[in-house]
Protein backbone atom coordinates (compact mmCIF):
# COMPACT_ATOMS: atom_id res chain seq x y z
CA UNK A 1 -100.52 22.42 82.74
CA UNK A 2 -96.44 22.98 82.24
CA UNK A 3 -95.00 21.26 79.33
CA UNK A 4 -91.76 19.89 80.50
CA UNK A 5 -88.70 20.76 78.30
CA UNK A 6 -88.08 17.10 75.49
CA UNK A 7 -84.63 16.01 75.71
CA UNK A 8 -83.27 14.83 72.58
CA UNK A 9 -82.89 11.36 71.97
CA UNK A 10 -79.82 9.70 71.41
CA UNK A 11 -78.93 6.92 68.89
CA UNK A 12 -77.48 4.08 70.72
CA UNK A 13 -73.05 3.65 69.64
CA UNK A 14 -72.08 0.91 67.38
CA UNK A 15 -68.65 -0.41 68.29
CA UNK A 16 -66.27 -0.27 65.63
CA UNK A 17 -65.00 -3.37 63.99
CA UNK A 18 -61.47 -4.63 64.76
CA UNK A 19 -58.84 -3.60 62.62
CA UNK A 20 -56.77 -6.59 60.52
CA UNK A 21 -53.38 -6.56 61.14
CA UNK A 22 -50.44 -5.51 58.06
CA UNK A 23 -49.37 -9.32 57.48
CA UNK A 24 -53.30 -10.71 57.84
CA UNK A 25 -54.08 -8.12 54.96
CA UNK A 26 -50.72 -8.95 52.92
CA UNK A 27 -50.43 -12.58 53.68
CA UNK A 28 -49.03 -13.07 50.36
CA UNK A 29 -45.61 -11.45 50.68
CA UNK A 30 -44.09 -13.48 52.78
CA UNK A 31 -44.52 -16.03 50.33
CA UNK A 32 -43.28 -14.11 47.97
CA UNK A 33 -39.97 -13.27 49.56
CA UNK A 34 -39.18 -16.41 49.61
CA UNK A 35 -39.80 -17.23 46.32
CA UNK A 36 -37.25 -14.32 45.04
CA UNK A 37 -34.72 -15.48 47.78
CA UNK A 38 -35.20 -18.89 46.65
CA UNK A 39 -35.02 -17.97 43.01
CA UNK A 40 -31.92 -15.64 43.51
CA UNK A 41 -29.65 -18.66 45.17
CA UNK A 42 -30.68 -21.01 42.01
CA UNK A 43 -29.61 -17.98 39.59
CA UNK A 44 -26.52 -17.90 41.30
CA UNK A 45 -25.87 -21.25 41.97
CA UNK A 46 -27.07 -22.36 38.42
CA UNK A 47 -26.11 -19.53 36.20
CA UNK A 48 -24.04 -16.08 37.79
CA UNK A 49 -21.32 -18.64 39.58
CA UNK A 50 -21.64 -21.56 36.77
CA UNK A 51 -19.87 -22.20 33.37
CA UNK A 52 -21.61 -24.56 31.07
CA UNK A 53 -18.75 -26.59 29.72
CA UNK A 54 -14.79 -27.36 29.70
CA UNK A 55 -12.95 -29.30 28.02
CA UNK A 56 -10.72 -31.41 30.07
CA UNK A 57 -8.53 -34.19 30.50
CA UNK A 58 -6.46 -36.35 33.42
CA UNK A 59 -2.97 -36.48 35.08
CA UNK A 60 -1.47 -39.42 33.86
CA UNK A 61 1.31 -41.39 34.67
CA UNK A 62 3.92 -42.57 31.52
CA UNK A 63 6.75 -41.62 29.80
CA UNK A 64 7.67 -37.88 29.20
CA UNK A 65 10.16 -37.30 26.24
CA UNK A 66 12.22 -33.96 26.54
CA UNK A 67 12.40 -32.28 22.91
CA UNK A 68 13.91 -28.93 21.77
CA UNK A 69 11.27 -26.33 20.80
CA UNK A 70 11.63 -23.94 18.37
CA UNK A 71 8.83 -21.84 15.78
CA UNK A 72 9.13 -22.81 12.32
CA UNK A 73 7.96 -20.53 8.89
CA UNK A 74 8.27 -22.12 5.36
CA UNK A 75 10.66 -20.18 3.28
CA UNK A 76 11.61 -20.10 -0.15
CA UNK A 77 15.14 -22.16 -0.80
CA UNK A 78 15.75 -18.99 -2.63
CA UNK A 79 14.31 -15.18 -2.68
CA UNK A 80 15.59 -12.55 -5.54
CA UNK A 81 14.72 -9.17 -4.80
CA UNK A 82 14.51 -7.61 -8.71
CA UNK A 83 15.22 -4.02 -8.56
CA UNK A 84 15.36 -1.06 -11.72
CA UNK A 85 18.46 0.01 -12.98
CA UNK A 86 18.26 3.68 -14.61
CA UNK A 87 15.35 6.26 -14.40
CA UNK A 88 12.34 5.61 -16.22
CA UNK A 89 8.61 5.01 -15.79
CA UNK A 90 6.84 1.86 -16.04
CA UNK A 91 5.62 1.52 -19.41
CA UNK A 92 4.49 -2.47 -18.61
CA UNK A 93 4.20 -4.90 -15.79
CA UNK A 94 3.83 -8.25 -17.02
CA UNK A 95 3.42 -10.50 -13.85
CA UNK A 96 0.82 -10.12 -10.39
CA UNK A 97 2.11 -11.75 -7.15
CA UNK A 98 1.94 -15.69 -6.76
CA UNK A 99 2.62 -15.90 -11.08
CA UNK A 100 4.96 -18.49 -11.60
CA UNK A 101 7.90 -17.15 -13.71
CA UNK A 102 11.13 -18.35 -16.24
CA UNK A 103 14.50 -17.07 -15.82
CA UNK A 104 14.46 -14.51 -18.70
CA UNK A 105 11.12 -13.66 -18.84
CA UNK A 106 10.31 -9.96 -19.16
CA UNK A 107 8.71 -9.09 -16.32
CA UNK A 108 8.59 -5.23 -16.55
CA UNK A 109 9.47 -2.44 -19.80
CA UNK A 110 10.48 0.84 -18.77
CA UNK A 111 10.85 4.07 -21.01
CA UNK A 112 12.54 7.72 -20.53
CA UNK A 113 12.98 9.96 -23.57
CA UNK A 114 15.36 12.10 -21.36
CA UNK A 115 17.62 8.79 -22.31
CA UNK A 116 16.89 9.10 -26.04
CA UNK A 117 17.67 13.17 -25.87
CA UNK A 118 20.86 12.32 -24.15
CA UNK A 119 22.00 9.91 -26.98
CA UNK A 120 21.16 12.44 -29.32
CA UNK A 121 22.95 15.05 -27.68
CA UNK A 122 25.88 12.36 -27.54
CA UNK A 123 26.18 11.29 -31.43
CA UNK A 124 26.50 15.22 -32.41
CA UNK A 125 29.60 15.63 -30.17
CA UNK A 126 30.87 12.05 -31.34
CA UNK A 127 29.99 13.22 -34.94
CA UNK A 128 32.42 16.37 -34.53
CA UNK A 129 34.86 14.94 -32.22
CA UNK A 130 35.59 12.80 -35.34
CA UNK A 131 35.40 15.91 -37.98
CA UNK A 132 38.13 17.54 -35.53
CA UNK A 133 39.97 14.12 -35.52
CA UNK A 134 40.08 13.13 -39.48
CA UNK A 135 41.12 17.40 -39.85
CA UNK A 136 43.88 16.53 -37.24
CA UNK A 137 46.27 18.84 -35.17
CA UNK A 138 45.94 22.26 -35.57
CA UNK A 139 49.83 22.61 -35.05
CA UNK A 140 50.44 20.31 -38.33
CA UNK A 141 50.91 23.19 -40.32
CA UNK A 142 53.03 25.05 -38.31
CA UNK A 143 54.84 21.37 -37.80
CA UNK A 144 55.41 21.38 -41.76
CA UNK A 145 56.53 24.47 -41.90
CA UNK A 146 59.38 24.08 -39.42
CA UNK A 147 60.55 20.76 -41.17
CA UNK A 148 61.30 22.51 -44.44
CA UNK A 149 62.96 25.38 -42.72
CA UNK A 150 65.15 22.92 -40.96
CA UNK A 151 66.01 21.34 -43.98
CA UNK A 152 66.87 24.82 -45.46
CA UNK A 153 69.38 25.56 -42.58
CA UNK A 154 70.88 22.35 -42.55
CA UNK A 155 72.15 23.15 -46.63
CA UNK A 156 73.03 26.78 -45.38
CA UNK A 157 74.85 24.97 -42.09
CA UNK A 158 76.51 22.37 -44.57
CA UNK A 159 77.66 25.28 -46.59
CA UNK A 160 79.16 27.57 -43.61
CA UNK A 161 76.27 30.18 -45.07
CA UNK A 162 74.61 29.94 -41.04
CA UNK A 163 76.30 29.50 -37.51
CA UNK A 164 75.76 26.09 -36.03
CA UNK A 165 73.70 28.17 -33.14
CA UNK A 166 71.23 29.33 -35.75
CA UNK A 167 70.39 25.64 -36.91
CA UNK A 168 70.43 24.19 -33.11
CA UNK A 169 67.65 27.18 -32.65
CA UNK A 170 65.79 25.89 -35.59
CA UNK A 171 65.50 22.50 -34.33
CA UNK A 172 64.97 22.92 -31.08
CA UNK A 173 61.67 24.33 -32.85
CA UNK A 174 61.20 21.78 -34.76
CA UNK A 175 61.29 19.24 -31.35
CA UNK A 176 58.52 21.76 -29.53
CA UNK A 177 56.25 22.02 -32.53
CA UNK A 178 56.67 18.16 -32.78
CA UNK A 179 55.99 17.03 -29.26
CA UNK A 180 52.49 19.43 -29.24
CA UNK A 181 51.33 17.99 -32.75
CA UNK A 182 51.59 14.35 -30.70
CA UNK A 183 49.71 15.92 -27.82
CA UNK A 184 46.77 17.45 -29.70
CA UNK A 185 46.48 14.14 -31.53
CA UNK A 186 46.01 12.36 -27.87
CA UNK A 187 43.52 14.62 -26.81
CA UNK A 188 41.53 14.57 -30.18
CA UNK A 189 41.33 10.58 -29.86
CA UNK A 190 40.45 10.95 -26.41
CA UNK A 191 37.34 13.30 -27.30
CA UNK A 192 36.01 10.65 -29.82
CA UNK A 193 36.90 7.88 -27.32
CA UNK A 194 34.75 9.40 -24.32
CA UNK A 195 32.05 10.42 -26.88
CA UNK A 196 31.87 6.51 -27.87
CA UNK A 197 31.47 5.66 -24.16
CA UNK A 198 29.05 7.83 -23.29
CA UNK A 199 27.04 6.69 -26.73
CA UNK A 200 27.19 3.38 -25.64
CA UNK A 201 26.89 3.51 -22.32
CA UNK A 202 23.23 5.13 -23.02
CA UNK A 203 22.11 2.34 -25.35
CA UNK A 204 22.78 0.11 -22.48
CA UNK A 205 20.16 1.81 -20.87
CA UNK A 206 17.91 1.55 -23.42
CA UNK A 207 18.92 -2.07 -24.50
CA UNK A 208 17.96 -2.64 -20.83
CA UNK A 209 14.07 -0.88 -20.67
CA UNK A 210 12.78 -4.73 -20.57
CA UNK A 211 13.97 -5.97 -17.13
CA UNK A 212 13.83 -9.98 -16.94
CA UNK A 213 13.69 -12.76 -14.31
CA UNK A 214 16.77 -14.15 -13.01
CA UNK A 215 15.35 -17.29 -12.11
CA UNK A 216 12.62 -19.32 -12.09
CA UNK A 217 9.94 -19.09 -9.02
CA UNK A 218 7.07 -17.59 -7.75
CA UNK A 219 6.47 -13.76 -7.38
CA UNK A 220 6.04 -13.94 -3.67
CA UNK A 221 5.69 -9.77 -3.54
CA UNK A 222 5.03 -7.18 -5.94
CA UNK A 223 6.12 -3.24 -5.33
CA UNK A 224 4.95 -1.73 -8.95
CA UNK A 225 2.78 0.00 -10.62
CA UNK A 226 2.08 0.58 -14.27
CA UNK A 227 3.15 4.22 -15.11
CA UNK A 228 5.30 4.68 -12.07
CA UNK A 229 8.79 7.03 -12.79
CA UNK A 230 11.13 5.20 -10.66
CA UNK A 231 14.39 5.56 -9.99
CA UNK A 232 18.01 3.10 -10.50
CA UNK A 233 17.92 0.13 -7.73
CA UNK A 234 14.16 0.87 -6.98
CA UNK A 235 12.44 -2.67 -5.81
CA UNK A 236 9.96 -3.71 -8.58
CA UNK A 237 9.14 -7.56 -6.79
CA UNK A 238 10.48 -10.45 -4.62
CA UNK A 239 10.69 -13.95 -6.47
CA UNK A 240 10.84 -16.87 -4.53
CA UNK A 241 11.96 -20.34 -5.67
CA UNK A 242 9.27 -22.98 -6.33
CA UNK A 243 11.58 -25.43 -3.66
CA UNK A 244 10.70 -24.58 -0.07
CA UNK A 245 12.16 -25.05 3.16
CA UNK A 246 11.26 -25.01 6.92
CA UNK A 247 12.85 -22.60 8.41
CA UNK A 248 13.00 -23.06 12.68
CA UNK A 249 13.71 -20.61 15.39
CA UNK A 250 15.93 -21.80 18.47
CA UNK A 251 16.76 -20.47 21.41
CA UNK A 252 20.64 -19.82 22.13
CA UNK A 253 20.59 -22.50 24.94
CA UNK A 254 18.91 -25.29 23.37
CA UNK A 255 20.77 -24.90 20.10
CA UNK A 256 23.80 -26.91 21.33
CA UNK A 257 21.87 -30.49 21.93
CA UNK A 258 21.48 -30.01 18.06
CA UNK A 259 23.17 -31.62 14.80
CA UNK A 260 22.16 -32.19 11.17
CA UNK A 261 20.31 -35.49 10.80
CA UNK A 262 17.89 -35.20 13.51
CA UNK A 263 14.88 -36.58 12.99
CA UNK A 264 11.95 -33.72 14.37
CA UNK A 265 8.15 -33.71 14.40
CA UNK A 266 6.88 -30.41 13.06
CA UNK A 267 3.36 -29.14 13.10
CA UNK A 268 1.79 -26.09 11.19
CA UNK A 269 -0.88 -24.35 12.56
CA UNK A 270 -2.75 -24.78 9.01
CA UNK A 271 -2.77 -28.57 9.35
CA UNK A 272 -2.70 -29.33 13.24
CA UNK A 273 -4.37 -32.45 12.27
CA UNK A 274 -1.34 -33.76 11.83
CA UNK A 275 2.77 -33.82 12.48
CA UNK A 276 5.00 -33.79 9.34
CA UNK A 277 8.35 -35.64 10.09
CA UNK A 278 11.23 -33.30 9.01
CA UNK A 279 15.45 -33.69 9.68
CA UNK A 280 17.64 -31.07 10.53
CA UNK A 281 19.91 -30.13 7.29
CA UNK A 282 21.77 -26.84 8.69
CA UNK A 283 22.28 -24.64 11.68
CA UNK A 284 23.16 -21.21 10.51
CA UNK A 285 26.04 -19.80 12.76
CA UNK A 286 24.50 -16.38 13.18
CA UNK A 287 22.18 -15.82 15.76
CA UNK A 288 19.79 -12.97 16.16
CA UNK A 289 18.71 -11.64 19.56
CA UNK A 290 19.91 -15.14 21.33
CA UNK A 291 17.82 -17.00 18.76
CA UNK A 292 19.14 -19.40 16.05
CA UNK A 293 17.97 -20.35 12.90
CA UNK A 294 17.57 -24.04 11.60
CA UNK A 295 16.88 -25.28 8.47
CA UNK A 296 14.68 -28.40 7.78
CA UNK A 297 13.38 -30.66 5.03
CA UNK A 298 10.46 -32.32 4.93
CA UNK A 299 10.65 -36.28 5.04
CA UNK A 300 6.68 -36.17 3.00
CA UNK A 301 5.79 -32.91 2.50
CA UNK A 302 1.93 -31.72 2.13
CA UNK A 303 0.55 -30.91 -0.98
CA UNK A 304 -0.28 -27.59 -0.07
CA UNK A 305 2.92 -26.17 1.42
CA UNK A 306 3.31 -21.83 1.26
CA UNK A 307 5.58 -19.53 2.03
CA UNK A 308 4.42 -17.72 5.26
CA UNK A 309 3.13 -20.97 6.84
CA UNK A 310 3.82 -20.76 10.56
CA UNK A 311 4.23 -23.64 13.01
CA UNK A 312 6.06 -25.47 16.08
CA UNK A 313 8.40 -28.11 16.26
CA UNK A 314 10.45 -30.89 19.02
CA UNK A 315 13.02 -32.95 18.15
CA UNK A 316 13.51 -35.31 20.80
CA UNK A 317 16.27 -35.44 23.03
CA UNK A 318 15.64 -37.14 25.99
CA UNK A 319 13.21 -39.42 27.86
CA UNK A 320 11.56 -40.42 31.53
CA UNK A 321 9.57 -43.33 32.31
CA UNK A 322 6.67 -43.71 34.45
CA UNK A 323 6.67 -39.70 35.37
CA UNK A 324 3.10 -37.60 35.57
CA UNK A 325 2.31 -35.87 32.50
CA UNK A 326 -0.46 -33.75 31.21
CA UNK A 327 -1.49 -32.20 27.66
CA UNK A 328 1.08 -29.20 27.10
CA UNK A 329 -1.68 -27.23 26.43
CA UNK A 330 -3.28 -27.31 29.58
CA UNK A 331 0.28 -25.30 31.11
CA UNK A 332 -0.65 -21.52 31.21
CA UNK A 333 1.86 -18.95 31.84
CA UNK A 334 4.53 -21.47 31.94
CA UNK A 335 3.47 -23.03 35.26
CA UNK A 336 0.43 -22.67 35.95
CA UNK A 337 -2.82 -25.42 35.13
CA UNK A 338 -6.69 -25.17 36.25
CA UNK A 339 -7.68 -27.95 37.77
CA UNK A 340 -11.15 -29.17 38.38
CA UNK A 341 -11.94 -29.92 41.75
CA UNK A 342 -15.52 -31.12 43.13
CA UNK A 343 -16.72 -29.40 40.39
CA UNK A 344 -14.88 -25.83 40.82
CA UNK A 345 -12.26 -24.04 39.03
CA UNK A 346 -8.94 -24.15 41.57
CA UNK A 347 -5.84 -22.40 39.84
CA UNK A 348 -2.53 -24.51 40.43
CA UNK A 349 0.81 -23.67 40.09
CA UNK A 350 3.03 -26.62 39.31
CA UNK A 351 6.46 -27.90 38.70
CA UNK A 352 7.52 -28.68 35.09
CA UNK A 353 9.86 -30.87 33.91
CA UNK A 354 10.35 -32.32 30.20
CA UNK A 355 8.45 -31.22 27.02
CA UNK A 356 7.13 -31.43 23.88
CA UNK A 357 4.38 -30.24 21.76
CA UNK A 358 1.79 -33.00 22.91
CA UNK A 359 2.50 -33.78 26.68
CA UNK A 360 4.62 -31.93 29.67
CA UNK A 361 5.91 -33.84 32.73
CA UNK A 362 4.99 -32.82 36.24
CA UNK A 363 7.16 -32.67 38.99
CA UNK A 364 5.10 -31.44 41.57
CA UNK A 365 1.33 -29.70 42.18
CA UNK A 366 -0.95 -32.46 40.54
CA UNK A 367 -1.89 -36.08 41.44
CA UNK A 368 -2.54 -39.20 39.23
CA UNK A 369 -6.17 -38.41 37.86
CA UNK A 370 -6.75 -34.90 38.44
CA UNK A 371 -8.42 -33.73 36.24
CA UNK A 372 -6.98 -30.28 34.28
CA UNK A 373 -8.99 -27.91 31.96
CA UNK A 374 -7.15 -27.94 28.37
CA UNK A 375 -8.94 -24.88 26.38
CA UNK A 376 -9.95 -21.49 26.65
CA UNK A 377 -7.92 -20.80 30.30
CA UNK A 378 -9.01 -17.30 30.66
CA UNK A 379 -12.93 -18.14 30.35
CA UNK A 380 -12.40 -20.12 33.83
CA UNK A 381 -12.05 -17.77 36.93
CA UNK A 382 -11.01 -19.50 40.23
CA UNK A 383 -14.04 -20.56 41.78
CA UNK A 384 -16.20 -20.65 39.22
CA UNK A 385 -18.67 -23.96 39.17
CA UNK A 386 -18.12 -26.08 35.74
CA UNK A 387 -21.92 -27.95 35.48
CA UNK A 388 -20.64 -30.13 32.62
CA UNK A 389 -17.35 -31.85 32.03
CA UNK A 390 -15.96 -33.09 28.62
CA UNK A 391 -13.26 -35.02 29.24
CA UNK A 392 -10.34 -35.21 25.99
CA UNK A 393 -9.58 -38.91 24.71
CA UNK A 394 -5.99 -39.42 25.15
């Protein structure tokens, strides 16, 4: 019986599974887009475009007041620049800057033995200038000798022993001998003269090694050093006087409104807390570089009041009533404010009119209530988004 060939039995094919699609396996990310989107806009909206705070305050409408500006420094009534006057080292310093001093008071001692060898050297030539002076002429002899021998010829000439040529010779000699006993005797009391100069000239040096205050004050500067060699009209320290002054600086054109007796407001930047009243004692006539300089007193000065102090000042020449004004301090670059506006940073450039230290008048650019941004300008870029608002009391 034929066996018939087995054919091989096949399994029966499984369909494969559908596949998920990108999004159905990463359903998530979507999502997550939009929560960086979302949290990118509040980071910029709350933080990259956003400045936490400013200070600011409102256009008003008043009175604006017109004053002349000027900077002011407290000076000294007086400054004495002490200064050496021969060669010699600094053997003491008796005084550190801001000592208070007493007209007279030693302040430095100097010494130089080259001062002491020179008086030395000085007495021995004064010593035998004077030998050479009490010996006398060294023509007296000679001067002596011709007197009696004029005396002889005048006998002889009285006699007719000698021609009256012989005896006019013989005095003639006599005149000559005379005339150069008088000039040696000049020049020998001219050698102990100069030699008495020169001695004491150099104890005036030496009587002058302690150099003193001329006045009383304050050592505002110092320029020594113990053991220095310095030499004549070298700067040893500035003294001020204990009196000061406030000195102000004012431009060439607003100099003219000016006149001793004004009353002025002036504030120093060590006490801007408050405004010292001060009036206007003397406008020097020389100006420097267009600007003039303007002395002041103070009406009730501070207790604490330096040399070196820096400030500002007005006095007030003028006035306008019911005119827009703002906090000077809010003016940038001379016309130029940041305003806030629905809650942004706009820069505005205005028209100024009068001024003072506290308040300027505007002219044009700003509106009754606007409010400007009085501190720290250049933190505030146009645009920027101010979240909260501090408004200054006026």
């Amino acid at each position: 019986m034929a066996t018939l060939p087995s054919t091989p039995v096949r399994s029966p094919r499984v369909a494969p599974l559908p596949r998920r699609s990108f999004l159905r396996r990463n359903w998530y990310l979507p999502a997550l887009l939009v929560l960086l989107a979302l949290g990118g806009a509040v980071y910029y909206f709350f933080f990259y475009d956003t400045v936490e705070t400013a200070e600011v305050a409102p256009v008003q409408r008043g009175t604006a007041l017109q004053g002349v500006y000027g900077t002011v420094n407290v000076e000294p009534v007086t400054e004495v620049i002490v200064r050496t006057r021969n060669f010699g080292m600094l053997s003491a310093v008796n005084f550190k800057a801001g000592d208070v001093v007493k007209a007279g008071q030693v302040l430095v001692e100097t010494s130089d033995t080259s001062v002491q060898r020179d008086i030395d050297s000085v007495n021995s030539s004064l010593a035998q200038a004077k030998v050479r002076q009490a010996l006398g002429p060294g023509s007296t002899d000679a001067l002596k000798n011709q007197e009696i021998e004029v005396e002889k010829l005048k006998k002889l000439l009285d006699a007719n022993d000698i021609s009256p040529v012989e005896y006019e010779k013989a005095q003639n000699s006599l005149a000559s001998l005379r005339d150069q006993v008088q000039k040696e005797t000049l020049a020998l009391n001219t050698d102990v003269e100069n030699a008495e100069r020169a001695r004491d000239a150099l104890n005036d040096q030496i009587g002058h090694d302690a150099i003193a205050s001329p006045m009383d004050g304050v050592i505002l500067e110092s320029y020594s050093h113990l053991g220095e060699y310095l030499p004549p009209q070298t700067q040893i320290c500035m003294i001020g006087s204990a009196e000061n002054q406030v000195v102000a600086q004012v431009n060439e054109e607003d100099v003219g409104y000016l006149a001793p007796g004004m009353k002025a407001k002036i504030r120093l930047y060590s006490q801007q807390d408050r405004d010292l009243a001060g009036t206007l004692k003397k406008i020097l006539p020389q100006a420097e570089n267009q600007v003039y300089r303007v002395i002041f007193s103070l009406d009730n000065p501070p207790a604490l009041l330096l040399p070196g102090m820096t400030g500002e000042m007005n006095i007030i020449i003028g006035e306008r009533q019911n005119t827009l004004t703002v906090p000077s301090r809010a003016i940038r670059h001379g016309n130029q404010v940041l305003q806030i506006v629905n809650g942004r940073v706009r820069a505005v450039t205005v028209h100024t009119g009068f001024h003072t230290l506290e308040r300027t008048e505007i002219t044009d650019g700003l509106s009754a209530g606007d409010m400007v941004i009085l501190s720290n300008q250049d933190l505030y870029k146009p645009g920027v988004r101010v979240r909260e608002i501090t408004e200054k009391s006026q």
